[in-house]
C-alpha atoms as a PDB file:
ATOM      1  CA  UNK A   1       2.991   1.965  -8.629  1.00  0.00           C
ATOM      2  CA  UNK A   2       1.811   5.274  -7.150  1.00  0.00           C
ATOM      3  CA  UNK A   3      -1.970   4.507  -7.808  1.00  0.00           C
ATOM      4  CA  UNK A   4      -1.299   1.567  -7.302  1.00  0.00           C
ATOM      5  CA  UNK A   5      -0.485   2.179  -3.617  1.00  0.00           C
ATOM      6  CA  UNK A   6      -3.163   4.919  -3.060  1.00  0.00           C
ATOM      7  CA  UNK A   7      -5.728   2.589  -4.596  1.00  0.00           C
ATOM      8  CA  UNK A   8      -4.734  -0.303  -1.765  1.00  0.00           C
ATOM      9  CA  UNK A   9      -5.253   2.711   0.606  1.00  0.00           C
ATOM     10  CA  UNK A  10      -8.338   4.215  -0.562  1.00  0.00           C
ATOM     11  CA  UNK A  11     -10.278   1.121  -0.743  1.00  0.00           C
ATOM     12  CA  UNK A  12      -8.792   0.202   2.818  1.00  0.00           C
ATOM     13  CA  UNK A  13     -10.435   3.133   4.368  1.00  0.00           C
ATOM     14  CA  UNK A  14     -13.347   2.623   2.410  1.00  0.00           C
ATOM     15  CA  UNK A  15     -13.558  -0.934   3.324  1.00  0.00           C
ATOM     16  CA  UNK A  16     -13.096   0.405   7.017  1.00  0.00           C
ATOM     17  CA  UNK A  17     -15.910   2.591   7.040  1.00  0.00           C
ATOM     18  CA  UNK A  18     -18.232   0.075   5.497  1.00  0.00           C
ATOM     19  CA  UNK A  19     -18.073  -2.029   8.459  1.00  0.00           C
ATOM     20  CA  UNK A  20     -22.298  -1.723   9.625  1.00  0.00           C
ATOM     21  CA  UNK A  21     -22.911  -2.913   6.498  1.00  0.00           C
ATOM     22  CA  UNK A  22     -20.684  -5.225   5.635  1.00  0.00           C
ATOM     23  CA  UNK A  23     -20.171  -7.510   8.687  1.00  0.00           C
ATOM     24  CA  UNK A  24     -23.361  -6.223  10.653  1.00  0.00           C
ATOM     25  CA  UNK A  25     -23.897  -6.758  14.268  1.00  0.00           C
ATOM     26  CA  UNK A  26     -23.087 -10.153  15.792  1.00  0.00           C
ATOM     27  CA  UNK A  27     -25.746 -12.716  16.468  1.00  0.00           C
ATOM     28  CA  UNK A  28     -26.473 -13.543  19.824  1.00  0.00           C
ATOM     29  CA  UNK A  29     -25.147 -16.507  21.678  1.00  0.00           C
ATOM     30  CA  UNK A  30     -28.845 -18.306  21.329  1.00  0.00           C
ATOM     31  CA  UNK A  31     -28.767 -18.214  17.293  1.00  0.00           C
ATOM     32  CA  UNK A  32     -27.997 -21.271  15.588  1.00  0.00           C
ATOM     33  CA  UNK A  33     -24.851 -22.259  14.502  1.00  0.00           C
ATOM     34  CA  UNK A  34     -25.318 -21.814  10.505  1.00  0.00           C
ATOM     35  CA  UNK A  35     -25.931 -18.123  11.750  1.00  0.00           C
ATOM     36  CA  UNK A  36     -23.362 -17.554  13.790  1.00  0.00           C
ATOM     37  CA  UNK A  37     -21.035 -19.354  11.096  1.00  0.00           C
ATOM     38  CA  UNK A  38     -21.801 -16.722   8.496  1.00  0.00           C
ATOM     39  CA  UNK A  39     -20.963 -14.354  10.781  1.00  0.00           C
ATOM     40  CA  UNK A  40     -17.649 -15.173  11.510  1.00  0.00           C
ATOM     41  CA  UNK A  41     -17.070 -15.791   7.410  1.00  0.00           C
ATOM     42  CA  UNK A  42     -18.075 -12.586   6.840  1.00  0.00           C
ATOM     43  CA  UNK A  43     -15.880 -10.723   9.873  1.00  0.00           C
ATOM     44  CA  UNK A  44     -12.790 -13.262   8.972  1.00  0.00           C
ATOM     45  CA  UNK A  45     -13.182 -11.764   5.028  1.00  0.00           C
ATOM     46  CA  UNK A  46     -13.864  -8.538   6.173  1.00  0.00           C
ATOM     47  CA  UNK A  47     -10.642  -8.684   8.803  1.00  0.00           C
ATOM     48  CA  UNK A  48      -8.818 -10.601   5.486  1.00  0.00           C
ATOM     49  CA  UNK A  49      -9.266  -7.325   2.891  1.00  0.00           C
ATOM     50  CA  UNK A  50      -8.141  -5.025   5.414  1.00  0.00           C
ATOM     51  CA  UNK A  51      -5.399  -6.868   5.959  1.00  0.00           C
ATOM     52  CA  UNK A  52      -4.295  -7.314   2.198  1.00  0.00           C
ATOM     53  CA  UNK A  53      -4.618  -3.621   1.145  1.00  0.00           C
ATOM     54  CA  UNK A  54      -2.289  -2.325   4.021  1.00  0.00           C
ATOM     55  CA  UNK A  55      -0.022  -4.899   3.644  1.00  0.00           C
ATOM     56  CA  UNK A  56      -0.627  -3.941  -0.459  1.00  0.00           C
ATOM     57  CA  UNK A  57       0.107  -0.529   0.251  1.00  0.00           C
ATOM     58  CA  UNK A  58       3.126  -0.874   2.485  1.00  0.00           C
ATOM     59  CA  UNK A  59       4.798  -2.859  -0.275  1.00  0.00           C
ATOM     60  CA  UNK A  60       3.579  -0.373  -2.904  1.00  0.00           C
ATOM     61  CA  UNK A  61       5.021   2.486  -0.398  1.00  0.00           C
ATOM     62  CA  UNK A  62       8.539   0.164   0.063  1.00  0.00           C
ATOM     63  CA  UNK A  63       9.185   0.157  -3.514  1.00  0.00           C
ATOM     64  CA  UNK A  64       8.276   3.469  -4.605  1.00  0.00           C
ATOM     65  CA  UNK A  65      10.881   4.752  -1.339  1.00  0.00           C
ATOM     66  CA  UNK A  66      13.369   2.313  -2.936  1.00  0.00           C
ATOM     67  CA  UNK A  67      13.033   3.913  -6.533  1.00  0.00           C
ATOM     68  CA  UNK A  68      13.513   7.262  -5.161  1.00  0.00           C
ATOM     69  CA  UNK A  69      16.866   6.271  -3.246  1.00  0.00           C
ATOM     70  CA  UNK A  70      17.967   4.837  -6.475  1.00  0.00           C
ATOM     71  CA  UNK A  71      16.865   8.172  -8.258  1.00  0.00           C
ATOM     72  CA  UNK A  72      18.857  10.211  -5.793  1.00  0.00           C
ATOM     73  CA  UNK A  73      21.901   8.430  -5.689  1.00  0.00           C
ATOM     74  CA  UNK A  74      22.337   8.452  -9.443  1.00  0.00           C
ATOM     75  CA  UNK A  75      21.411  12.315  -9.059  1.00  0.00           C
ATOM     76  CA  UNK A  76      23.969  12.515  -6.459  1.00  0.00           C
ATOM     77  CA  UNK A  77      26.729  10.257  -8.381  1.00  0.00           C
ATOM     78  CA  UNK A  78      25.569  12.321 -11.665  1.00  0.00           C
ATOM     79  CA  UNK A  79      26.254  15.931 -10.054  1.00  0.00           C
ATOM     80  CA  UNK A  80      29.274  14.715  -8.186  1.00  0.00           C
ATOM     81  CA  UNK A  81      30.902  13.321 -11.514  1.00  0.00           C
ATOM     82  CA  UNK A  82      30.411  16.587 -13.147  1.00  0.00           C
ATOM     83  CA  UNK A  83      32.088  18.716 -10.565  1.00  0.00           C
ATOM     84  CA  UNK A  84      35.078  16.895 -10.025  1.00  0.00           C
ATOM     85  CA  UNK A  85      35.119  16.507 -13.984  1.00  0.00           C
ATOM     86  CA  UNK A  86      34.275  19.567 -15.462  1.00  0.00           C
ATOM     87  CA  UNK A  87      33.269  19.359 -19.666  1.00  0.00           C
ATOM     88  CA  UNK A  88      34.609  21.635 -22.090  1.00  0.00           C
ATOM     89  CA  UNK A  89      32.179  23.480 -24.416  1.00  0.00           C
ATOM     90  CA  UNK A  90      32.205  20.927 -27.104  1.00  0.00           C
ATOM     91  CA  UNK A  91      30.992  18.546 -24.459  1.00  0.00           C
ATOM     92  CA  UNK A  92      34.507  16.929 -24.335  1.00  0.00           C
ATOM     93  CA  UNK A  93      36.105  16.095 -21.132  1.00  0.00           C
END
C-alpha cells in the first residue's frame, strides 16, 4: 500500500511538471473548432489524472494511517494486558 501511495504521488508531480508538453499552449480564439476541441480533451484528461492520483494517494495515505491506529492499539492493549497480568517464568499466568 506504501508504494502504492508514493507511486499515485510520484507520477502526480510528474504528471504536473509535464504540463508544456502535454496540454501545450491554448489555441487562439480564431482556430477552428476541431482544434480548439482537442485542446480542451487533452486539458480535461490532463486535469482528470491529476485528479485520480491525489485522490489515489489520499486513500492510499487513509488506509495506511488506519493500519497504524490498529497496530498501536493492539500494541497498547498488548503492553497494558501484560502489566496488569504479569506471567510467571514458565509463561503461565
Amino acid at each position: 500500500m506504501k508504494v502504492a501511495t508514493a507511486l499515485c504521488m510520484i507520477v502526480c508531480v510528474l504528471v504536473m511538471a509535464s504540463y508544456p508538453w502535454t496540454v501545450g499552449k491554448p489555441p487562439a480564439r480564431s482556430e477552428s473548432v476541431p482544434v480548439r476541441r482537442d485542446y480542451a480533451i487533452r486539458s480535461a484528461t490532463y486535469f482528470g489524472t491529476i485528479c485520480l492520483t491525489l485522490i489515489g494517494a489520499a486513500v492510499g495515505s487513509w488506509l495506511i494511517l488506519r493500519r497504524a491506529r490498529h497496530d498501536y492499539r493492539e500494541a497498547s492493549r498488548n503492553n497494558l494486558e501484560r502489566l496488569v497480568v504479569p506471567e510467571d517464568d514458565d509463561g503461565r499466568v
